[in-house]
PDB file of N, CA and C in Angstrom:
ATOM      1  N   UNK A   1      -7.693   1.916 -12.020  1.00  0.00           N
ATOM      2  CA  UNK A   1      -6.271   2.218 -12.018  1.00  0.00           C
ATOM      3  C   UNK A   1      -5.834   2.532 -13.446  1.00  0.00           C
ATOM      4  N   UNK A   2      -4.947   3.554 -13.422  1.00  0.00           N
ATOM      5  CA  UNK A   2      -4.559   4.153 -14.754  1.00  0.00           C
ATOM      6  C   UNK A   2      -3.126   3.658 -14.985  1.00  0.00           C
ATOM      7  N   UNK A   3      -3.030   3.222 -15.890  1.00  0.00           N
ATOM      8  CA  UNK A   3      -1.454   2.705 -16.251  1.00  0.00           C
ATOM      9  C   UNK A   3      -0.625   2.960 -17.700  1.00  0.00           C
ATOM     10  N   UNK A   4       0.033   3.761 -17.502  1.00  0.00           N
ATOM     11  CA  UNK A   4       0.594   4.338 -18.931  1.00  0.00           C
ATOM     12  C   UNK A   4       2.073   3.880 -18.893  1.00  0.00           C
ATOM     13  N   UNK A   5       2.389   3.156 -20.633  1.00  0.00           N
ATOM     14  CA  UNK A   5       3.983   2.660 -20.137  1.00  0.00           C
ATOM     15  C   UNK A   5       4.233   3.492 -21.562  1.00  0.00           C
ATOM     16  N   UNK A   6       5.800   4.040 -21.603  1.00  0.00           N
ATOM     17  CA  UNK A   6       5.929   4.947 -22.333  1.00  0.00           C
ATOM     18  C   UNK A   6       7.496   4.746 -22.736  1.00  0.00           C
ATOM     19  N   UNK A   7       7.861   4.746 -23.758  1.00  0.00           N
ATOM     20  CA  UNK A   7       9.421   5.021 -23.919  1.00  0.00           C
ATOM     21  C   UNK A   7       9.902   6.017 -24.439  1.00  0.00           C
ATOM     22  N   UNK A   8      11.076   6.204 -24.069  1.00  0.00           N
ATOM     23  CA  UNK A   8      11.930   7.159 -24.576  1.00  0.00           C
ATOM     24  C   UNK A   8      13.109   6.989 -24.987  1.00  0.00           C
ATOM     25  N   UNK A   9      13.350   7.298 -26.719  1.00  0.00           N
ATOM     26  CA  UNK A   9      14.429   6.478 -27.226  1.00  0.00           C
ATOM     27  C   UNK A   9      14.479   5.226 -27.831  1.00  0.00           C
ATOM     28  N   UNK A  10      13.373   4.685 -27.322  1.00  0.00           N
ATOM     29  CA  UNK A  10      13.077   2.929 -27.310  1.00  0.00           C
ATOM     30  C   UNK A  10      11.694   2.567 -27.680  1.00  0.00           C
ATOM     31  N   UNK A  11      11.415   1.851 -28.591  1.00  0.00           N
ATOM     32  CA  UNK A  11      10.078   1.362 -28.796  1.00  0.00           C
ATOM     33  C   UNK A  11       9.192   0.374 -27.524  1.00  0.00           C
ATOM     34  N   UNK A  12       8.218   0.550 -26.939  1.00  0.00           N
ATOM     35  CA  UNK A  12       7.763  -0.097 -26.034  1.00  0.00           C
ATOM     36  C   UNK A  12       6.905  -1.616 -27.013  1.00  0.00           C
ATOM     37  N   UNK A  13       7.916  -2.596 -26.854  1.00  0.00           N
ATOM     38  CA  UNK A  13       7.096  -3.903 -27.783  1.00  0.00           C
ATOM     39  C   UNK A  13       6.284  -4.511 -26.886  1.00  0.00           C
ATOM     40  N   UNK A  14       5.469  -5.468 -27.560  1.00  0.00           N
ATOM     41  CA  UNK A  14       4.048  -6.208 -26.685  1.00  0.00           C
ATOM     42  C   UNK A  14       4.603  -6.942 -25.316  1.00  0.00           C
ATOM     43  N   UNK A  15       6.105  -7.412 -25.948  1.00  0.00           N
ATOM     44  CA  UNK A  15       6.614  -8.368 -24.903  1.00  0.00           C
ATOM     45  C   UNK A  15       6.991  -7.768 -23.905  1.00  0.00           C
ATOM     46  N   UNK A  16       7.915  -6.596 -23.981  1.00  0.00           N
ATOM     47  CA  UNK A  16       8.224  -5.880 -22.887  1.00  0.00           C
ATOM     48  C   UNK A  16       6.694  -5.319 -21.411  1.00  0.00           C
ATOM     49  N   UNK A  17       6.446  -4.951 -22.889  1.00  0.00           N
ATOM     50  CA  UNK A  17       4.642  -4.468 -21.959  1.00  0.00           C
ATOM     51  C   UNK A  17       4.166  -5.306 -21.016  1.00  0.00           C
ATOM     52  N   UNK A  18       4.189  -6.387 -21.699  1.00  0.00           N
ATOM     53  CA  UNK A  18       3.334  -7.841 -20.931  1.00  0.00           C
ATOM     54  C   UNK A  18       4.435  -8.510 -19.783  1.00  0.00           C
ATOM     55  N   UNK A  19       5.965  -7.460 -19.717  1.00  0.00           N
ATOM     56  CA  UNK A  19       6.593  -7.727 -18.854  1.00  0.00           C
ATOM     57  C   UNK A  19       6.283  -7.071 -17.405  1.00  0.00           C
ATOM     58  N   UNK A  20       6.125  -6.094 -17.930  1.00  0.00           N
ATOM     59  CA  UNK A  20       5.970  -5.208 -17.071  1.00  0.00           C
ATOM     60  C   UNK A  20       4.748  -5.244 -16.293  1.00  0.00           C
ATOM     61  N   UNK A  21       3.899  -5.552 -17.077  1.00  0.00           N
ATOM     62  CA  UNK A  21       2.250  -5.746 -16.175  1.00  0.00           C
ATOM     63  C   UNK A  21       2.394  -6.997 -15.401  1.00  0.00           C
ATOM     64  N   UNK A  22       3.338  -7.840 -15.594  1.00  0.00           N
ATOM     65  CA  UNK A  22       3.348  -9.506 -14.543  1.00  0.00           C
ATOM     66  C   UNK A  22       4.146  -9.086 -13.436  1.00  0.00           C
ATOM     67  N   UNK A  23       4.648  -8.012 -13.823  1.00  0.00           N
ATOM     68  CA  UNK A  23       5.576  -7.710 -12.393  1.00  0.00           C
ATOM     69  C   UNK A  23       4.801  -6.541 -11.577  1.00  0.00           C
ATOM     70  N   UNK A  24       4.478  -5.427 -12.419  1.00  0.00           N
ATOM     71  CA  UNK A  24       3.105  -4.969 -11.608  1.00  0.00           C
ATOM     72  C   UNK A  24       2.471  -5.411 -10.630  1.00  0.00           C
ATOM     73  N   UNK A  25       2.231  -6.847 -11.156  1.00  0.00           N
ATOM     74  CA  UNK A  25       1.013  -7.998 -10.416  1.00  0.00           C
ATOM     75  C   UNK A  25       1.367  -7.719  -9.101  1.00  0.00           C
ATOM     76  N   UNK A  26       2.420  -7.825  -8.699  1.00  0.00           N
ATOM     77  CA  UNK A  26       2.675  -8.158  -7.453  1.00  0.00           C
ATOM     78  C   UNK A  26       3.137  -6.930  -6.657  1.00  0.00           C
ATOM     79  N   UNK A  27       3.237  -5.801  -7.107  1.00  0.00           N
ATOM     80  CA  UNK A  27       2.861  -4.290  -6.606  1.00  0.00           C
ATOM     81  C   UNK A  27       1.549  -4.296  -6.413  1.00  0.00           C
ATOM     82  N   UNK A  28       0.218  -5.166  -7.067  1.00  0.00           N
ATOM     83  CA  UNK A  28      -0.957  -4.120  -6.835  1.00  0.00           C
ATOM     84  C   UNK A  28      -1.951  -5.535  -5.910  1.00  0.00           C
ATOM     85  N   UNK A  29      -0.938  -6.718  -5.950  1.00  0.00           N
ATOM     86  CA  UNK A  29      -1.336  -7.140  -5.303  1.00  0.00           C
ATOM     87  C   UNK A  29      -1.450  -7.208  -3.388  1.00  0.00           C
ATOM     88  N   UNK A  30      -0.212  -6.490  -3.229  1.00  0.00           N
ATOM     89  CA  UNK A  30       0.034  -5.752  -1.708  1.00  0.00           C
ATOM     90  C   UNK A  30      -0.651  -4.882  -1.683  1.00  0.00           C
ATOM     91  N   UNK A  31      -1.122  -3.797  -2.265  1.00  0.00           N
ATOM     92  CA  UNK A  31      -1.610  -2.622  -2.099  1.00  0.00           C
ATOM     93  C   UNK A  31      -2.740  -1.939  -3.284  1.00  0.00           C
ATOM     94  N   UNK A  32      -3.631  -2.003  -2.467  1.00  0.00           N
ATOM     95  CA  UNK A  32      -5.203  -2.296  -3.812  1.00  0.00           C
ATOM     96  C   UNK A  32      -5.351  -0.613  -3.708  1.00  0.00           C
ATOM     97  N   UNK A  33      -5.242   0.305  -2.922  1.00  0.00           N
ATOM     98  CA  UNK A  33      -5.414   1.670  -3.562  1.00  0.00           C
ATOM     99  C   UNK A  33      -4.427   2.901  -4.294  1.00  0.00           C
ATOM    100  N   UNK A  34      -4.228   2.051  -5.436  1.00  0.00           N
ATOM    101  CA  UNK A  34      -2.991   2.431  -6.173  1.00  0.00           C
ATOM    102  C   UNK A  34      -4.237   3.163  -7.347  1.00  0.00           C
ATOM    103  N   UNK A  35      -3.705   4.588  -7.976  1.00  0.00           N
ATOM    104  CA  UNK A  35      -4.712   5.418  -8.656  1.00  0.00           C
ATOM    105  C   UNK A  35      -4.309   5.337 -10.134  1.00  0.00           C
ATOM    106  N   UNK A  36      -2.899   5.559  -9.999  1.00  0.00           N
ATOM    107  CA  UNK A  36      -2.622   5.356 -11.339  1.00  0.00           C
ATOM    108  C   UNK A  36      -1.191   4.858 -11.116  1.00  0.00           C
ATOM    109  N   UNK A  37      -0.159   4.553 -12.297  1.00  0.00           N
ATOM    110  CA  UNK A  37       1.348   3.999 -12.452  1.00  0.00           C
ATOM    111  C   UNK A  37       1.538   4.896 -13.847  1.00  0.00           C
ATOM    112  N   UNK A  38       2.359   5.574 -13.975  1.00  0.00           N
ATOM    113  CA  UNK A  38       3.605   5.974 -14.975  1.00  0.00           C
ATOM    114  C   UNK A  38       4.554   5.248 -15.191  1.00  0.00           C
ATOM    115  N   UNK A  39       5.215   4.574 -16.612  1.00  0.00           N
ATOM    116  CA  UNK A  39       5.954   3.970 -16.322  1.00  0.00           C
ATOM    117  C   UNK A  39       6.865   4.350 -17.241  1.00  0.00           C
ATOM    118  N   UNK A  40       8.190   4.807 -17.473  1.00  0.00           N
ATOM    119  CA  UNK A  40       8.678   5.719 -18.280  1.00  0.00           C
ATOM    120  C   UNK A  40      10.628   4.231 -18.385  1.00  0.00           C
ATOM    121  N   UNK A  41      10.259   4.197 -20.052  1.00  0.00           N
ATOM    122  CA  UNK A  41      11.773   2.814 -19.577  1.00  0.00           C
ATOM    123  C   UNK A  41      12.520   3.879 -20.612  1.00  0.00           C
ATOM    124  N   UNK A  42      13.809   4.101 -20.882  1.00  0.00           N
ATOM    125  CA  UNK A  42      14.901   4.726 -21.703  1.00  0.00           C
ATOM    126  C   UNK A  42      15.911   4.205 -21.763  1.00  0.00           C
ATOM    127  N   UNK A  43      16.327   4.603 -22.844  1.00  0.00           N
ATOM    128  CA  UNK A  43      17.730   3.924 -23.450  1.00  0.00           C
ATOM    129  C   UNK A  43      18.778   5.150 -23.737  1.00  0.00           C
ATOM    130  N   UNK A  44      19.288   5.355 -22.666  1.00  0.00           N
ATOM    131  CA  UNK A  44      20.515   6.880 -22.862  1.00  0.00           C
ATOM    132  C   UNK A  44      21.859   6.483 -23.677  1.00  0.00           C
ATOM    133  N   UNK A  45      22.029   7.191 -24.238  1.00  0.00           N
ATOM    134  CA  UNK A  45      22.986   7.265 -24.938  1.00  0.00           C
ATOM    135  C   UNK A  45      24.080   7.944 -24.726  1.00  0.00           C
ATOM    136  N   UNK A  46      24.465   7.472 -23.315  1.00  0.00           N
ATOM    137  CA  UNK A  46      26.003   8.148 -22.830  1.00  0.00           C
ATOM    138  C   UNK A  46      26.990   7.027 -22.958  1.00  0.00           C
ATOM    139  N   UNK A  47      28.095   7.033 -22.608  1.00  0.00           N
ATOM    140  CA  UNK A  47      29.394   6.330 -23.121  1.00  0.00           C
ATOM    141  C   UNK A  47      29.685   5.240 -22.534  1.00  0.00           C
ATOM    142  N   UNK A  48      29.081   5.606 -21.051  1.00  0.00           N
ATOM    143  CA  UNK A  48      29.603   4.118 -20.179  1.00  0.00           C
ATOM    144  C   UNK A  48      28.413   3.002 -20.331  1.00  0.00           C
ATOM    145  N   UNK A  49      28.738   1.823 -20.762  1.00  0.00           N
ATOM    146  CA  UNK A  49      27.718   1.033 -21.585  1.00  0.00           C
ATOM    147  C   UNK A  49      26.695   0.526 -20.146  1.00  0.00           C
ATOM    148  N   UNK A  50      27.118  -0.042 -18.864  1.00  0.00           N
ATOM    149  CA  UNK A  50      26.190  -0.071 -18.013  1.00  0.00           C
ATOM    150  C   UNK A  50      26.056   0.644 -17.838  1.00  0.00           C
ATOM    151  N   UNK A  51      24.619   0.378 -17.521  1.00  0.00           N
ATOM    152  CA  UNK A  51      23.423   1.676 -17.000  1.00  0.00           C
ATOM    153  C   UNK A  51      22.963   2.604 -17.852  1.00  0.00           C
ATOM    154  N   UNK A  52      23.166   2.133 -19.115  1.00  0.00           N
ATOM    155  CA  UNK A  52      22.626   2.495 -20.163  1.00  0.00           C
ATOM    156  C   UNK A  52      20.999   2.947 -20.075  1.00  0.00           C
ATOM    157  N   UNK A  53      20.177   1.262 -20.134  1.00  0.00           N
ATOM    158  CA  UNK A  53      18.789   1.129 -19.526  1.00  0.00           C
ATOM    159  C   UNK A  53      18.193   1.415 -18.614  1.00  0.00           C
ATOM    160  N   UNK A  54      17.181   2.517 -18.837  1.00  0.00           N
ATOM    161  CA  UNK A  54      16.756   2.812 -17.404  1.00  0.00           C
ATOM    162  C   UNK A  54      15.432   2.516 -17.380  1.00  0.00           C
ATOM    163  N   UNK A  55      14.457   2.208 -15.952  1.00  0.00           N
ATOM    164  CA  UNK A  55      13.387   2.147 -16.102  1.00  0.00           C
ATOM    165  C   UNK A  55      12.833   3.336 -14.753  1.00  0.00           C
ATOM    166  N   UNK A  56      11.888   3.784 -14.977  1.00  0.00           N
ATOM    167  CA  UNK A  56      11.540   4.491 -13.813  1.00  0.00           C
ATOM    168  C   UNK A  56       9.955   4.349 -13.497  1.00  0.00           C
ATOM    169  N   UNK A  57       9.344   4.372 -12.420  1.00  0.00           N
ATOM    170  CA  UNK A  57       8.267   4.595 -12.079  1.00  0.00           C
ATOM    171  C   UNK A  57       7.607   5.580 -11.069  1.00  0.00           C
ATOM    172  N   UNK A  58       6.641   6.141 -11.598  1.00  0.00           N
ATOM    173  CA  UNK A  58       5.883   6.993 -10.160  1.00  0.00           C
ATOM    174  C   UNK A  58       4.401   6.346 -10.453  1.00  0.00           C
ATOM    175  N   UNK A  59       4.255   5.793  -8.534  1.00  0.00           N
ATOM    176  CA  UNK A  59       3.050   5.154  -8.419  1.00  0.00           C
ATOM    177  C   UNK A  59       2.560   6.315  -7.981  1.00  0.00           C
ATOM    178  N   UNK A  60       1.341   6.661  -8.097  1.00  0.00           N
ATOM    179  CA  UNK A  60       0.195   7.430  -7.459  1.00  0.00           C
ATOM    180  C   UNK A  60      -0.745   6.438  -6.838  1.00  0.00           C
ATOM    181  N   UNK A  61      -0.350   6.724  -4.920  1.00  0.00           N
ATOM    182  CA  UNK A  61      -1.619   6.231  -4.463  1.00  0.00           C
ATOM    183  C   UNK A  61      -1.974   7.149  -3.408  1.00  0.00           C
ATOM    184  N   UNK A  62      -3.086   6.419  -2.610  1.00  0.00           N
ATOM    185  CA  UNK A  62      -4.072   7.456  -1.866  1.00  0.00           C
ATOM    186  C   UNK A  62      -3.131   7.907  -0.915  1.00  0.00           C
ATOM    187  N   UNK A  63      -2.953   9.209  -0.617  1.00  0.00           N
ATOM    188  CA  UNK A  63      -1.815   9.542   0.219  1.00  0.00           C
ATOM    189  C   UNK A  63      -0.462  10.038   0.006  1.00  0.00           C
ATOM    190  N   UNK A  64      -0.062  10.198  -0.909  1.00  0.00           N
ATOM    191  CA  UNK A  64       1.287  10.365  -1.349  1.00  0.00           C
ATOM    192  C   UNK A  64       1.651   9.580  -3.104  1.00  0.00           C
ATOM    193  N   UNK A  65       2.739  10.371  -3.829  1.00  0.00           N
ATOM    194  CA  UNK A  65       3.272   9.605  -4.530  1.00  0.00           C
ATOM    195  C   UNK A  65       4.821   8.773  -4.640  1.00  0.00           C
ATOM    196  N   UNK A  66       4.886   7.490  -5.125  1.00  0.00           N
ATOM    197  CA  UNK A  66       6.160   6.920  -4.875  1.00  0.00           C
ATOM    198  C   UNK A  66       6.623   7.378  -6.326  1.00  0.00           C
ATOM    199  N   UNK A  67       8.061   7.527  -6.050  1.00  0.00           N
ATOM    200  CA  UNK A  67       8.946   7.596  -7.348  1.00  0.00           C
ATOM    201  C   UNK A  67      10.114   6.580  -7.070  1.00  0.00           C
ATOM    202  N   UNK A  68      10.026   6.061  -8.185  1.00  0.00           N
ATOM    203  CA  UNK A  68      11.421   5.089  -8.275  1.00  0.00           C
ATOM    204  C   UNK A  68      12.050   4.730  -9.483  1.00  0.00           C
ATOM    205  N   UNK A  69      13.500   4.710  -9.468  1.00  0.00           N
ATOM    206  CA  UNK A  69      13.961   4.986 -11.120  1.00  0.00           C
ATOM    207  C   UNK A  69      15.431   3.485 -10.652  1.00  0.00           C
ATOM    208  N   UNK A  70      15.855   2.833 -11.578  1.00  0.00           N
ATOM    209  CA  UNK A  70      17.061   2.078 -11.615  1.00  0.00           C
ATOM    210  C   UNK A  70      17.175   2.369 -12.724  1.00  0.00           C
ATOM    211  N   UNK A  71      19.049   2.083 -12.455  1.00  0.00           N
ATOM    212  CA  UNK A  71      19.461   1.887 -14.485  1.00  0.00           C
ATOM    213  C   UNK A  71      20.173   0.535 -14.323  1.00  0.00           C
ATOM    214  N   UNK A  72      20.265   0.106 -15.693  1.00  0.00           N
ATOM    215  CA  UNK A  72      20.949  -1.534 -15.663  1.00  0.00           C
ATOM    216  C   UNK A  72      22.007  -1.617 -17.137  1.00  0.00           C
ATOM    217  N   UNK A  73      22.447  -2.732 -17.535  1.00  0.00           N
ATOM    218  CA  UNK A  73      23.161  -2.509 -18.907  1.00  0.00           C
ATOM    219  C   UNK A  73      21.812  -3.520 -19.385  1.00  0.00           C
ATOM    220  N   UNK A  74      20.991  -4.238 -18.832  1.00  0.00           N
ATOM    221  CA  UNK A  74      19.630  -4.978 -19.545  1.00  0.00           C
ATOM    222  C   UNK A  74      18.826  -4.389 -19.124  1.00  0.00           C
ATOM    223  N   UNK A  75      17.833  -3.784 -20.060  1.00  0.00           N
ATOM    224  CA  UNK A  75      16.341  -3.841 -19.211  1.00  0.00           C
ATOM    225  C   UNK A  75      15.811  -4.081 -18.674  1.00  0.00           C
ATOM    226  N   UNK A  76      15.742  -5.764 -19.079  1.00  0.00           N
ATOM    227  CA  UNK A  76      14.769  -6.500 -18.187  1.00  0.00           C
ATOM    228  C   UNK A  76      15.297  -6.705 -16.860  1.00  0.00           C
ATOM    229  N   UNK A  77      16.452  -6.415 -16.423  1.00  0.00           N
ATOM    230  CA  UNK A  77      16.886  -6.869 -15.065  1.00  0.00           C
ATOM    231  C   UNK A  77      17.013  -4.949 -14.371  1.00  0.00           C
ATOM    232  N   UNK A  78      16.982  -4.033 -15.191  1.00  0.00           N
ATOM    233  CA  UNK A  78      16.921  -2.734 -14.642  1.00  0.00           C
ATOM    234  C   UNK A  78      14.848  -2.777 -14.584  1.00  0.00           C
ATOM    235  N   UNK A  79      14.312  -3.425 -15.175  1.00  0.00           N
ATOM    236  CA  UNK A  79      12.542  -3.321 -14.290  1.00  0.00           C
ATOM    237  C   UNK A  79      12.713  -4.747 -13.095  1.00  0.00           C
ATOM    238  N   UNK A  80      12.983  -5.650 -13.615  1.00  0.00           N
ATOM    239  CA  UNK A  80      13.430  -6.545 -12.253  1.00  0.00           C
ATOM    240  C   UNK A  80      13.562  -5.917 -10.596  1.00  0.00           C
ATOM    241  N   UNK A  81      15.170  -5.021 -10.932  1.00  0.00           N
ATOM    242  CA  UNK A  81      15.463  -4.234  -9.494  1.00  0.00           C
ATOM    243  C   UNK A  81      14.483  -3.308  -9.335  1.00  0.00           C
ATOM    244  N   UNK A  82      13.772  -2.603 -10.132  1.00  0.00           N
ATOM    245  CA  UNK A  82      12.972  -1.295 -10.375  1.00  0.00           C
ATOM    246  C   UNK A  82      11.686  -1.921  -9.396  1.00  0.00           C
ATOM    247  N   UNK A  83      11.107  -3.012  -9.641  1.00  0.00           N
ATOM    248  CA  UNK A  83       9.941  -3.859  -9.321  1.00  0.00           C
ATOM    249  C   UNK A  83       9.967  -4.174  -7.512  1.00  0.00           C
ATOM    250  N   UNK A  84      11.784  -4.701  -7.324  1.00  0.00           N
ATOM    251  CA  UNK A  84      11.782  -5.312  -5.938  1.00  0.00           C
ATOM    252  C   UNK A  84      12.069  -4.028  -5.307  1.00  0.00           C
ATOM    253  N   UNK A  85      12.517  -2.670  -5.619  1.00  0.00           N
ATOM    254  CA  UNK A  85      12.386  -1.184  -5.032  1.00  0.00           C
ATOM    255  C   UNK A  85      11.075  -0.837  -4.723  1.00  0.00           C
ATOM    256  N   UNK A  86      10.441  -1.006  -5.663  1.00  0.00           N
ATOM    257  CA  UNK A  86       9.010  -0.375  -5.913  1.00  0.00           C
ATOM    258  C   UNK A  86       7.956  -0.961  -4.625  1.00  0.00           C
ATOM    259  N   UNK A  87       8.521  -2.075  -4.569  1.00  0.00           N
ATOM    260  CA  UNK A  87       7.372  -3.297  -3.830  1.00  0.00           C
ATOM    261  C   UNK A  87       7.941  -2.923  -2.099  1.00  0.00           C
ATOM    262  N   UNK A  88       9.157  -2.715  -1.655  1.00  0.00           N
ATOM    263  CA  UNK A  88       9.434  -2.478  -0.661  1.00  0.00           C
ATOM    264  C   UNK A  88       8.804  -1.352  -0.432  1.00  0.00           C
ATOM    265  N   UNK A  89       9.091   0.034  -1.302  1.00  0.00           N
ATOM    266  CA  UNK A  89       8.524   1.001  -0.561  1.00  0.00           C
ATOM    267  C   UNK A  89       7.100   1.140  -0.285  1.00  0.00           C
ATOM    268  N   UNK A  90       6.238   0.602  -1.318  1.00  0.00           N
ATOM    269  CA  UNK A  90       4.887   0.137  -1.076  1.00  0.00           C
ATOM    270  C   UNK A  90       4.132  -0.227   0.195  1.00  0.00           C
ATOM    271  N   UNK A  91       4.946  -1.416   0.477  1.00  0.00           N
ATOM    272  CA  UNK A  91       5.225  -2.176   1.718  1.00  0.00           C
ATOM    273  C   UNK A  91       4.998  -1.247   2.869  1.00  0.00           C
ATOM    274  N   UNK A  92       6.491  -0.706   2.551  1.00  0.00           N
ATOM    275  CA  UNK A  92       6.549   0.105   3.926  1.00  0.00           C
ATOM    276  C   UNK A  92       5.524   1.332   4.278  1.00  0.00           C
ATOM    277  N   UNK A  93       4.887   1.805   2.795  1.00  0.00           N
ATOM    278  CA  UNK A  93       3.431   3.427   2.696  1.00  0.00           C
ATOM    279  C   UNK A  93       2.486   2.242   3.560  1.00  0.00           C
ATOM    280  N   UNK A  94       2.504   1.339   3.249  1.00  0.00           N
ATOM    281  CA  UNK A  94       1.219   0.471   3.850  1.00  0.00           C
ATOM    282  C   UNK A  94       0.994   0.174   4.796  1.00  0.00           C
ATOM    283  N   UNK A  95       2.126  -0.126   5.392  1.00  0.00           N
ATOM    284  CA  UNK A  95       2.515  -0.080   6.782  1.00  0.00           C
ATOM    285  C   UNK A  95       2.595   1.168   7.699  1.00  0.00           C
ATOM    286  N   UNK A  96       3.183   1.872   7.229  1.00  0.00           N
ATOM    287  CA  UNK A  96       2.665   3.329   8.238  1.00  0.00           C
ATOM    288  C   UNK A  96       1.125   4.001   7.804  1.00  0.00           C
ATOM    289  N   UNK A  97       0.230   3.213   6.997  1.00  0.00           N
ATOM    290  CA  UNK A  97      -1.319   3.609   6.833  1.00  0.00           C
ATOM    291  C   UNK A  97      -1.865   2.797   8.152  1.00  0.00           C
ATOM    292  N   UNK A  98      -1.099   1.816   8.263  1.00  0.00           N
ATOM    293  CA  UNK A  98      -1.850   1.162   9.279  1.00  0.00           C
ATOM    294  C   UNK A  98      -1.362   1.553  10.632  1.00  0.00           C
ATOM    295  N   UNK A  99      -2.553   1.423  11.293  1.00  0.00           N
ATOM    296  CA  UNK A  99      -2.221   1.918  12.753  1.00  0.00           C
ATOM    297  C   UNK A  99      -1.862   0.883  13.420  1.00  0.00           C
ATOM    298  N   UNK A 100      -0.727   1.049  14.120  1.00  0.00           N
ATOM    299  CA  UNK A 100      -0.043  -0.437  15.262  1.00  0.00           C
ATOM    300  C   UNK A 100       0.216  -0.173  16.350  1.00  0.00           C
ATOM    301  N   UNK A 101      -0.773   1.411  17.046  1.00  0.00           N
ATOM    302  CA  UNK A 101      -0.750   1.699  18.383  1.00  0.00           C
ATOM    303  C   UNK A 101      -1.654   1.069  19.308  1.00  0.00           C
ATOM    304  N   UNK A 102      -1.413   0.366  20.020  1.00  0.00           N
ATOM    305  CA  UNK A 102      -2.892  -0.612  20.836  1.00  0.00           C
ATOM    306  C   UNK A 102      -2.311   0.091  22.235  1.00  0.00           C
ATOM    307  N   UNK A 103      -3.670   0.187  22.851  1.00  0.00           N
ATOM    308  CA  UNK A 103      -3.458   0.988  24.225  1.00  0.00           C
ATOM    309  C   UNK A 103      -3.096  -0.014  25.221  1.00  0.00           C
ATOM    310  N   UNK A 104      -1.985   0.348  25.902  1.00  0.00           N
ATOM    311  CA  UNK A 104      -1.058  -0.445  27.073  1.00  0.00           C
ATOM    312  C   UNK A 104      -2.713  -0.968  27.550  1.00  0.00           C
ATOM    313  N   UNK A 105      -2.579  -2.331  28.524  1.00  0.00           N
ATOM    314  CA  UNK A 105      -3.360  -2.625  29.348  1.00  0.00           C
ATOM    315  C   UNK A 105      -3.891  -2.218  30.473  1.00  0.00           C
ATOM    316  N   UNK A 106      -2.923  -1.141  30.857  1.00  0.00           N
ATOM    317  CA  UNK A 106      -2.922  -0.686  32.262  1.00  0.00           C
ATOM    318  C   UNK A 106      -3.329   0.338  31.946  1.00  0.00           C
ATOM    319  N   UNK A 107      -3.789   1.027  30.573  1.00  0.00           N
ATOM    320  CA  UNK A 107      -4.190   2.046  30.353  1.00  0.00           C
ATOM    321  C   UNK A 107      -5.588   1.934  29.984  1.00  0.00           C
ATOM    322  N   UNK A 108      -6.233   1.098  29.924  1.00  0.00           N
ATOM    323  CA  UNK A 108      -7.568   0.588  29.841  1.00  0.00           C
ATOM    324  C   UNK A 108      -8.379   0.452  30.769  1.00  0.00           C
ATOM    325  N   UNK A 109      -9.788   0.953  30.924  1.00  0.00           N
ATOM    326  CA  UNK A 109     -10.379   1.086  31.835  1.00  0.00           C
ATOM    327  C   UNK A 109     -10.785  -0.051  31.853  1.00  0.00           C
ATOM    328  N   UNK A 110     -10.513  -0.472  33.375  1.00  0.00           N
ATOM    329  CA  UNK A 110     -11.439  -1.770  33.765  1.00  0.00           C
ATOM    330  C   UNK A 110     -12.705  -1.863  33.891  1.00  0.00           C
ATOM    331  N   UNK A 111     -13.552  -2.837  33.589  1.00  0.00           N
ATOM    332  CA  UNK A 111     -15.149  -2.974  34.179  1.00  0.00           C
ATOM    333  C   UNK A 111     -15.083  -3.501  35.432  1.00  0.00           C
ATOM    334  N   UNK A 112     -16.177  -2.493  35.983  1.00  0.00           N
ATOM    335  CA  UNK A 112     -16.421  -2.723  37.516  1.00  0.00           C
ATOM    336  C   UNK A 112     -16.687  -4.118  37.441  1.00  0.00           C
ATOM    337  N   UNK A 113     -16.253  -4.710  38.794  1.00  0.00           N
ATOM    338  CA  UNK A 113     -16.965  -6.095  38.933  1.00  0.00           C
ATOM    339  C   UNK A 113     -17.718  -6.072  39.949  1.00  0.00           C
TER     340      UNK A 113
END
């Protein structure tokens, strides 16, 4: 798995980093064929002070890619929401990978007796 965290505007420090990979944890712990993560956090400089911070992600996994972006007036609580977005939609790619069609009973051939 490839994982690139990147800022824009904003210096990416050790702490933030090591934030971001504990919350990861629990994205890659639902879903093990994840190829790579982009992780892109910014600090815009428009007027209205929330939502300043943004964090965004695009997961690449087998099948499709997820994109997901929040903004916050904190960081750490704009990757927080970013994390519990990220993990639902995950959830849900994983869930339609899996098949949950089981053939009616009555549609099953019986063995002769």
């Amino acid at each position: 798995m490839n994982l690139t965290i990147s800022g824009h505007h904003l210096e990416v420090t050790p702490a933030l980093r090591e934030y971001v990979l504990t919350k990861l944890d629990r994205v890659t712990r639902h879903f093990d064929q994840v190829v790579d993560i982009n992780v892109l956090l910014t600090v815009e400089k428009q007027k209205e002070k929330e939502r300043r911070q943004k964090a965004e992600v695009t997961v690449h996994v087998k099948g499709r890619d997820i994109f997901v972006e929040q903004a916050h007036e904190d960081l750490y609580a704009a990757i927080d929401q970013l994390m519990d977005k990220l993990d639902r939609q995950v959830c849900r790619h994983k869930d339609k990978l899996q098949d949950h069609h089981h053939q009616a009973a009555k549609r099953m051939d019986m063995p002769a007796s």
